[in-house]
Structures are given as structure tokens and as C-alpha cells.
ModelCIF file with pLDDT and N, C-alpha, C, O atoms, coordinates in Angstrom:
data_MODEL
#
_entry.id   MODEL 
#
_entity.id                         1 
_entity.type                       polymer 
_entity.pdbx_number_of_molecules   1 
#
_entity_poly.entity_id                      1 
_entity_poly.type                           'polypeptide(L)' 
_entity_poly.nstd_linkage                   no 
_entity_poly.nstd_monomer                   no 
_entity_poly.pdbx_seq_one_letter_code       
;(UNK)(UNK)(UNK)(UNK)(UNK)(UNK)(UNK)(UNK)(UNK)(UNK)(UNK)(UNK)(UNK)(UNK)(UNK)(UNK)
(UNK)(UNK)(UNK)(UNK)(UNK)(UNK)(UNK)(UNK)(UNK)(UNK)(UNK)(UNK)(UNK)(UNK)(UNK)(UNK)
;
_entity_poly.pdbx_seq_one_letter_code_can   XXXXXXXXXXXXXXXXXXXXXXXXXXXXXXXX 
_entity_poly.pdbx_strand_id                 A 
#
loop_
_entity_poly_seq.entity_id 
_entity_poly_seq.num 
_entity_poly_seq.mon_id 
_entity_poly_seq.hetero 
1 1  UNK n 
1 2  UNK n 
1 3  UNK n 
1 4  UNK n 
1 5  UNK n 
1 6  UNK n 
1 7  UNK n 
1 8  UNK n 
1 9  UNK n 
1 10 UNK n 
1 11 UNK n 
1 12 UNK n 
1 13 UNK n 
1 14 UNK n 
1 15 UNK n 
1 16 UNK n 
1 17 UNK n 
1 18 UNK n 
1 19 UNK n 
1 20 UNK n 
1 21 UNK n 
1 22 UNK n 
1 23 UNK n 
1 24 UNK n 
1 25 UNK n 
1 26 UNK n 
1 27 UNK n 
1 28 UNK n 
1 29 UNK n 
1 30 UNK n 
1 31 UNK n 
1 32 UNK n 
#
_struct_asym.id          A 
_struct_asym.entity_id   1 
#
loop_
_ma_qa_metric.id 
_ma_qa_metric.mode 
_ma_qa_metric.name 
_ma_qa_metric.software_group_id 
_ma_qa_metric.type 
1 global pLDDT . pLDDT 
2 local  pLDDT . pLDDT 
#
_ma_qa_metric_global.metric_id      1 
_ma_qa_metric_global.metric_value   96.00 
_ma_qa_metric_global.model_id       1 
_ma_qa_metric_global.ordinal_id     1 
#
loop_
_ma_qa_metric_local.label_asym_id 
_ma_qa_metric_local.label_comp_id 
_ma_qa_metric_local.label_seq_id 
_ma_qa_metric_local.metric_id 
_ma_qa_metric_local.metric_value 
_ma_qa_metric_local.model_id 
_ma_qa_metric_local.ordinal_id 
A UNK 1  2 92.00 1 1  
A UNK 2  2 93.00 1 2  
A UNK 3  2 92.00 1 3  
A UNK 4  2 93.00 1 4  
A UNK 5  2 89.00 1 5  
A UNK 6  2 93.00 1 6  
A UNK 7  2 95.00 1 7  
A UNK 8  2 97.00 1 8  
A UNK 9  2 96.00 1 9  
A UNK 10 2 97.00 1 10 
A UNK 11 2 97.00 1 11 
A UNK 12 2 97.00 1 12 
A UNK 13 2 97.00 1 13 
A UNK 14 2 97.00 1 14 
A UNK 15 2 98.00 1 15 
A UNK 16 2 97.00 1 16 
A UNK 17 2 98.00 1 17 
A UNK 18 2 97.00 1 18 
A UNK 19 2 96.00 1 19 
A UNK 20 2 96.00 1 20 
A UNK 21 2 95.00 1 21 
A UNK 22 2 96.00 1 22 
A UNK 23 2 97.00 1 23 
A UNK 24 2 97.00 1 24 
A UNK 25 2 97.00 1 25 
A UNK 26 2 97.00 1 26 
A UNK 27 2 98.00 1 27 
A UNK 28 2 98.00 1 28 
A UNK 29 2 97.00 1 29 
A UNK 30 2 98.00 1 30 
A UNK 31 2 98.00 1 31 
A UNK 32 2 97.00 1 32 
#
loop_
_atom_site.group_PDB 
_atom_site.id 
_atom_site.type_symbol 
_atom_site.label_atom_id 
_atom_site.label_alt_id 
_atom_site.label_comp_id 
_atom_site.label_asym_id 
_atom_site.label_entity_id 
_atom_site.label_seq_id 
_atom_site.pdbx_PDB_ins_code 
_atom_site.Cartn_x 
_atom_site.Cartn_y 
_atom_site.Cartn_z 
_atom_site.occupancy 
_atom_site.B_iso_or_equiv 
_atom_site.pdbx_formal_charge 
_atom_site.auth_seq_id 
_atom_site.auth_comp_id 
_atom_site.auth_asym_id 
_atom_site.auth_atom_id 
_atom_site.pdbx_PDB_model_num 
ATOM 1   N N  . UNK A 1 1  ? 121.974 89.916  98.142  1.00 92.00 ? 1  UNK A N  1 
ATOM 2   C CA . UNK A 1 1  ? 122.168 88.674  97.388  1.00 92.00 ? 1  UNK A CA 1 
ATOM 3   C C  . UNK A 1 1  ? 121.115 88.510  96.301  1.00 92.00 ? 1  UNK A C  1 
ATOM 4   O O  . UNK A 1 1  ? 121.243 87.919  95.228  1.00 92.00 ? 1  UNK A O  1 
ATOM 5   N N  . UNK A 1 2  ? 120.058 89.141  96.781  1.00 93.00 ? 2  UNK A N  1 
ATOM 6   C CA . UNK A 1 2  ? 118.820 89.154  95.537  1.00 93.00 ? 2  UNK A CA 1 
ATOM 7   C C  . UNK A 1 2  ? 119.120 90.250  94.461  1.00 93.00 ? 2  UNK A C  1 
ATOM 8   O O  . UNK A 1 2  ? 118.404 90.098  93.471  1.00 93.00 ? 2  UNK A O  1 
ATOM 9   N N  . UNK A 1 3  ? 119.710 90.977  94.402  1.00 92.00 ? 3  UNK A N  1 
ATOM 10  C CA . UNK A 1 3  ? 120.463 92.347  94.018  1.00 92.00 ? 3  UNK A CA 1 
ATOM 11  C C  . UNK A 1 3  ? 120.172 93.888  94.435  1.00 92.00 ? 3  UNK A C  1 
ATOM 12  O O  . UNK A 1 3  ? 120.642 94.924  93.965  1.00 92.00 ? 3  UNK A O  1 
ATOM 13  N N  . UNK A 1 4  ? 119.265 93.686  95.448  1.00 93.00 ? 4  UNK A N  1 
ATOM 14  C CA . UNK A 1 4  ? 118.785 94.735  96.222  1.00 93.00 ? 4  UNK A CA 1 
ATOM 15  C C  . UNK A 1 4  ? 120.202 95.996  96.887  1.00 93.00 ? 4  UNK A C  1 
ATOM 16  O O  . UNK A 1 4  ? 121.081 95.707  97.700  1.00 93.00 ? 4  UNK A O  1 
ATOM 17  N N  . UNK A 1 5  ? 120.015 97.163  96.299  1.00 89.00 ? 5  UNK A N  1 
ATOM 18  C CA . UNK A 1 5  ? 120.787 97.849  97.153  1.00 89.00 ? 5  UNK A CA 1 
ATOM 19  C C  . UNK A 1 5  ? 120.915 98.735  98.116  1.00 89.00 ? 5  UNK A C  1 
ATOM 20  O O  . UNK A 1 5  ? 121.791 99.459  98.590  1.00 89.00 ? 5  UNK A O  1 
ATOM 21  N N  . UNK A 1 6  ? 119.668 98.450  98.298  1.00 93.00 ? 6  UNK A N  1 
ATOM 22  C CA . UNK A 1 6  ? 119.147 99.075  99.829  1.00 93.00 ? 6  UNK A CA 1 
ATOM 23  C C  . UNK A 1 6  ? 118.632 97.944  100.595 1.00 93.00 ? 6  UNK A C  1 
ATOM 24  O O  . UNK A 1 6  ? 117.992 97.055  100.035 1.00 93.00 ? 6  UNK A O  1 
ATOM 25  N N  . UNK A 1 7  ? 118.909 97.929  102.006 1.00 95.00 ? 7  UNK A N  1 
ATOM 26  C CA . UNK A 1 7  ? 118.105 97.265  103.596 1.00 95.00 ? 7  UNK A CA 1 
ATOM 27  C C  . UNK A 1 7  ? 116.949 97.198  103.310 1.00 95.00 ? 7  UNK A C  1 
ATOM 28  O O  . UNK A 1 7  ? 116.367 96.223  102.835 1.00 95.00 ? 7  UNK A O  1 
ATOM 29  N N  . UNK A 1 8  ? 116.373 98.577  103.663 1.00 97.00 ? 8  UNK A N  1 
ATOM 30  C CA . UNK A 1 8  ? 115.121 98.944  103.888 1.00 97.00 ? 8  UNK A CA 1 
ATOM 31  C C  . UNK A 1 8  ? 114.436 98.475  102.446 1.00 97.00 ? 8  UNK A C  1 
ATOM 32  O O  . UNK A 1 8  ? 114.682 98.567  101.244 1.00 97.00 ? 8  UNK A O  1 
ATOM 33  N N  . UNK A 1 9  ? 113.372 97.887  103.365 1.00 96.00 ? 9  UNK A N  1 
ATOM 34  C CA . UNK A 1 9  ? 112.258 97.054  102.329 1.00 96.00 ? 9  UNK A CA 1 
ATOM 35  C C  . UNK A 1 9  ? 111.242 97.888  101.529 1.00 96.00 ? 9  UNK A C  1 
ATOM 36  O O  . UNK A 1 9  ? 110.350 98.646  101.909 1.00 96.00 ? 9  UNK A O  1 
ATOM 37  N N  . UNK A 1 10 ? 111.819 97.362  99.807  1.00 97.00 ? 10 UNK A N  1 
ATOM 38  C CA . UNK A 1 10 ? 110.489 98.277  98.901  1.00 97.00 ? 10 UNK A CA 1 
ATOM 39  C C  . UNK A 1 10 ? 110.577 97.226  97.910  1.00 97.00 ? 10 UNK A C  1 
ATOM 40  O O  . UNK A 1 10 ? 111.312 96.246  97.791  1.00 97.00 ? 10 UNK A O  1 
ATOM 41  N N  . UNK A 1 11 ? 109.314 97.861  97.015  1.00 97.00 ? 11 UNK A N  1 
ATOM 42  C CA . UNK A 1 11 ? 109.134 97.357  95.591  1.00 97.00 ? 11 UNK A CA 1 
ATOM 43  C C  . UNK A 1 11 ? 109.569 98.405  94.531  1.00 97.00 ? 11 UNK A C  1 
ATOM 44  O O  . UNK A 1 11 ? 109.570 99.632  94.627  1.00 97.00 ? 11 UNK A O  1 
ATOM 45  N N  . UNK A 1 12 ? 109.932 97.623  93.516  1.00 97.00 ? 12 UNK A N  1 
ATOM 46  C CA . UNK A 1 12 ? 110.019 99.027  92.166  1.00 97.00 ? 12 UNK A CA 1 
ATOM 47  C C  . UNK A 1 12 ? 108.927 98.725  91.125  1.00 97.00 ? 12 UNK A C  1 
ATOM 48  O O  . UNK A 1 12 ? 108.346 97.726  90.700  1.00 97.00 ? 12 UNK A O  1 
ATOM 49  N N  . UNK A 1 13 ? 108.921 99.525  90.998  1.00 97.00 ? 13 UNK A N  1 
ATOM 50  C CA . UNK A 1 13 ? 107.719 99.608  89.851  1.00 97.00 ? 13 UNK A CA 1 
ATOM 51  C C  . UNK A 1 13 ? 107.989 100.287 88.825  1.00 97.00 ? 13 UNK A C  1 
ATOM 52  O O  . UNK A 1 13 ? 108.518 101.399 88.814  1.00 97.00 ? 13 UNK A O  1 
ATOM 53  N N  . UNK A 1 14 ? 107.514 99.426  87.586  1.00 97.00 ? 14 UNK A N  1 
ATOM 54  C CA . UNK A 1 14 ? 108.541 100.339 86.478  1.00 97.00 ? 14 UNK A CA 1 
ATOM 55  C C  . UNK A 1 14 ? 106.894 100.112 85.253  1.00 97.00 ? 14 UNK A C  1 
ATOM 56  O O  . UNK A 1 14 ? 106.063 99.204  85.289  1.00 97.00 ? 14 UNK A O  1 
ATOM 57  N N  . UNK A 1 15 ? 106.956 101.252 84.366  1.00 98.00 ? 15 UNK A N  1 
ATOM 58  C CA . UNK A 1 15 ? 106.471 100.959 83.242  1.00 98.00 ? 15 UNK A CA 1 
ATOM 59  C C  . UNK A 1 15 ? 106.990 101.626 81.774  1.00 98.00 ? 15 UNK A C  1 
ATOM 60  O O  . UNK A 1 15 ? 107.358 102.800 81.780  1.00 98.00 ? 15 UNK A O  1 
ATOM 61  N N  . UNK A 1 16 ? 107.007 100.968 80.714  1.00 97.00 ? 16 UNK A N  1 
ATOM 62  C CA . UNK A 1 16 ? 107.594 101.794 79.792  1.00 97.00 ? 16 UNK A CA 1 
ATOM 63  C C  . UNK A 1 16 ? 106.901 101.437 78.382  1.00 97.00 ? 16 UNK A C  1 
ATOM 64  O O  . UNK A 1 16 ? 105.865 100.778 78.292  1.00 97.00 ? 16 UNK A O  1 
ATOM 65  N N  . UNK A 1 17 ? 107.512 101.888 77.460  1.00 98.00 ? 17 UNK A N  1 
ATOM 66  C CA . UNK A 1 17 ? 106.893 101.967 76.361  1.00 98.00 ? 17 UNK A CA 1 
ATOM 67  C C  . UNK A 1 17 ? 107.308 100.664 75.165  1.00 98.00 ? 17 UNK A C  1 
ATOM 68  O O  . UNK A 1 17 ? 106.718 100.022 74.296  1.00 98.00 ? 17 UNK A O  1 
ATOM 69  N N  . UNK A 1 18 ? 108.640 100.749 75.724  1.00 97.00 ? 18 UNK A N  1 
ATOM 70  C CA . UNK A 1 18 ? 109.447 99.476  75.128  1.00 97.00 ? 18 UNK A CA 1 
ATOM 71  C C  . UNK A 1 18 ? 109.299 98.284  76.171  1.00 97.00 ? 18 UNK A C  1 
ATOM 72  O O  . UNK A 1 18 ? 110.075 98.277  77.126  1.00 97.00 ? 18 UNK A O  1 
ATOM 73  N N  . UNK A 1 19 ? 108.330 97.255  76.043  1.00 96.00 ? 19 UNK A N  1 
ATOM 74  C CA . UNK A 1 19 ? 108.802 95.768  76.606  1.00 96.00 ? 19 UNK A CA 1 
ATOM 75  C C  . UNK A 1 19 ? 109.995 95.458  77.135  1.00 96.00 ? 19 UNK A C  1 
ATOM 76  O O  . UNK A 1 19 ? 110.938 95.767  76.406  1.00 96.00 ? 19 UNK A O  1 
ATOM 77  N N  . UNK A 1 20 ? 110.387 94.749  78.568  1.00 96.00 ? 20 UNK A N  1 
ATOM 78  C CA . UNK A 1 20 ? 111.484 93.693  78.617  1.00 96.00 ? 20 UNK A CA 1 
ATOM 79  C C  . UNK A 1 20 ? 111.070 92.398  77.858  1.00 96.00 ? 20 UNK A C  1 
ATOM 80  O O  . UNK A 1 20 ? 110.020 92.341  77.219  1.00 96.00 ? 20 UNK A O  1 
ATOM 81  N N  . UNK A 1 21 ? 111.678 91.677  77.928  1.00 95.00 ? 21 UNK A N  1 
ATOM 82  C CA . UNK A 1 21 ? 111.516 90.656  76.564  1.00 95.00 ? 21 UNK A CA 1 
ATOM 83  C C  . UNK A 1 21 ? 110.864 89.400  77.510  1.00 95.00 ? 21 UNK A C  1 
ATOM 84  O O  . UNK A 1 21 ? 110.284 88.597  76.778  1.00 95.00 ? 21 UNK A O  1 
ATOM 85  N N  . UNK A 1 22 ? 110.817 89.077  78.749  1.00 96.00 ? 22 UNK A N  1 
ATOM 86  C CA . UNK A 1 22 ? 109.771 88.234  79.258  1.00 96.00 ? 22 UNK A CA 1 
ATOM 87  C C  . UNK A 1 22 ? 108.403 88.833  78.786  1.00 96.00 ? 22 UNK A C  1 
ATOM 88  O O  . UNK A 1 22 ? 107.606 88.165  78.127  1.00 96.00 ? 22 UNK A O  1 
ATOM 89  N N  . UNK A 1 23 ? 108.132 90.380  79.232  1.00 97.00 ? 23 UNK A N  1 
ATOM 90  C CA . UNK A 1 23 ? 106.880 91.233  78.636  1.00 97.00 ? 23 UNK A CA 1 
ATOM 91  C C  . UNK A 1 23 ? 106.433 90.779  76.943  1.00 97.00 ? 23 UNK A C  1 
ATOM 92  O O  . UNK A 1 23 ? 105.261 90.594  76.616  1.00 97.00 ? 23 UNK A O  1 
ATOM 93  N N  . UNK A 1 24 ? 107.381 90.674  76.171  1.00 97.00 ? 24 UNK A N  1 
ATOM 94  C CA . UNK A 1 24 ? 107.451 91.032  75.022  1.00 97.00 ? 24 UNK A CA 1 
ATOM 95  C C  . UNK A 1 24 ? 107.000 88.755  74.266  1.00 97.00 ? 24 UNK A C  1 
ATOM 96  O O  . UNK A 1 24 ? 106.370 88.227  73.349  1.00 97.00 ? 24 UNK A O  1 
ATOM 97  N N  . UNK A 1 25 ? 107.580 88.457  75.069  1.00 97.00 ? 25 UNK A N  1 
ATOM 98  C CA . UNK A 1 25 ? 107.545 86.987  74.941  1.00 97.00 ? 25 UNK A CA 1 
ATOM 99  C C  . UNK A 1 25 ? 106.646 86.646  75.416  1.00 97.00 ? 25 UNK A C  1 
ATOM 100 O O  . UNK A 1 25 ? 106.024 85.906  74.654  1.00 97.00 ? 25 UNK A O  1 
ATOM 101 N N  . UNK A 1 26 ? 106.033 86.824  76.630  1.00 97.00 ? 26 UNK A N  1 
ATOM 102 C CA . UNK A 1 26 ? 105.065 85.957  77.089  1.00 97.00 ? 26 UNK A CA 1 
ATOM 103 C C  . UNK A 1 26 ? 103.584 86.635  76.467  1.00 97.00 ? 26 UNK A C  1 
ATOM 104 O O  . UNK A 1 26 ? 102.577 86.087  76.017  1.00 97.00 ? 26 UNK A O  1 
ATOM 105 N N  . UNK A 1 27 ? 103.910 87.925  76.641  1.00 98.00 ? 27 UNK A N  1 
ATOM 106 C CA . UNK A 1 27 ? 102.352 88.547  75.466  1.00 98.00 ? 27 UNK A CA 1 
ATOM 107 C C  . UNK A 1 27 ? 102.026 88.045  74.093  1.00 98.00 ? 27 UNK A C  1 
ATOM 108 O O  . UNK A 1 27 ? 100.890 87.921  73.636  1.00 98.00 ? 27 UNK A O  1 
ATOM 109 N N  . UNK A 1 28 ? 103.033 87.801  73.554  1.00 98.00 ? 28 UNK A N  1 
ATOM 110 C CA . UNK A 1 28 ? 102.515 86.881  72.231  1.00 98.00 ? 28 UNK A CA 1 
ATOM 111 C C  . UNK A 1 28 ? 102.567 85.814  71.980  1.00 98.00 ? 28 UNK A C  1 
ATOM 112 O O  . UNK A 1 28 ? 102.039 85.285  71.002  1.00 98.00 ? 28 UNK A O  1 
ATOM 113 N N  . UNK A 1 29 ? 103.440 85.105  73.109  1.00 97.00 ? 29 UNK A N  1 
ATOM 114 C CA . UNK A 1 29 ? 102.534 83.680  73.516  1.00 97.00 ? 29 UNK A CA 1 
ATOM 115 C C  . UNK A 1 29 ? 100.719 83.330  74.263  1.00 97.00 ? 29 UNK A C  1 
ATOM 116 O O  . UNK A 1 29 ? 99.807  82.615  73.848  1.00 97.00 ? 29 UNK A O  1 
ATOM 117 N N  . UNK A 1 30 ? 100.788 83.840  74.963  1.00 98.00 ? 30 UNK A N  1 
ATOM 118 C CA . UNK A 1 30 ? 99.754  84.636  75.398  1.00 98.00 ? 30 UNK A CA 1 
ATOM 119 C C  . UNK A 1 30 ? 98.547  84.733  74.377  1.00 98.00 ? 30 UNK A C  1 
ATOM 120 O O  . UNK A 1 30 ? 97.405  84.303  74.210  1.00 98.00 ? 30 UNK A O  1 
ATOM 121 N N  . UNK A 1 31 ? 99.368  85.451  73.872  1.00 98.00 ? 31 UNK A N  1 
ATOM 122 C CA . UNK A 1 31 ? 98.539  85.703  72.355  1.00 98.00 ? 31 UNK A CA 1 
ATOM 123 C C  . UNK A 1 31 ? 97.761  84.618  71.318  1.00 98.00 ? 31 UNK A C  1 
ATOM 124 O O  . UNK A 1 31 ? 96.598  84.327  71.038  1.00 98.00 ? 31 UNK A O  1 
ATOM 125 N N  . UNK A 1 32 ? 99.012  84.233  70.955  1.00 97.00 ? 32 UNK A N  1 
ATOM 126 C CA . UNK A 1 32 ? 98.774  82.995  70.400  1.00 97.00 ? 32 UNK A CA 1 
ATOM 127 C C  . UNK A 1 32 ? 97.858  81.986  70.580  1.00 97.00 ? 32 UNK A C  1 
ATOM 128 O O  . UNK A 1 32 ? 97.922  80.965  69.895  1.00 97.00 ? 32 UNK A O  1 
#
């Protein structure tokens, strides 16, 4: 229901080069 598609309990961890746009929004508010 959370959108998980596995049972078994994890975290994901992601990093990239391009921002998601909360990343991308809140850093140059942030900024600001």
C-alpha cells in the first residue's frame, strides 16, 4: 500500500547526478 514490492523489509538508496525535483527545489530554497 506504501508501494513497496517486496515483504521483506529494506531501504533504497539511490544517488544520481540529475536531482528529483524535491532535491532540486528544496536546495535552492535552502539556498536562498
Amino acid at each position: 500500500s506504501a508501494g513497496g514490492s517486496m515483504v521483506h523489509p529494506h531501504l533504497q538508496v539511490h544517488a544520481d547526478r540529475i536531482g528529483a525535483n524535491h532535491q532540486r527545489f528544496l536546495y535552492d530554497r535552502a539556498l536562498t
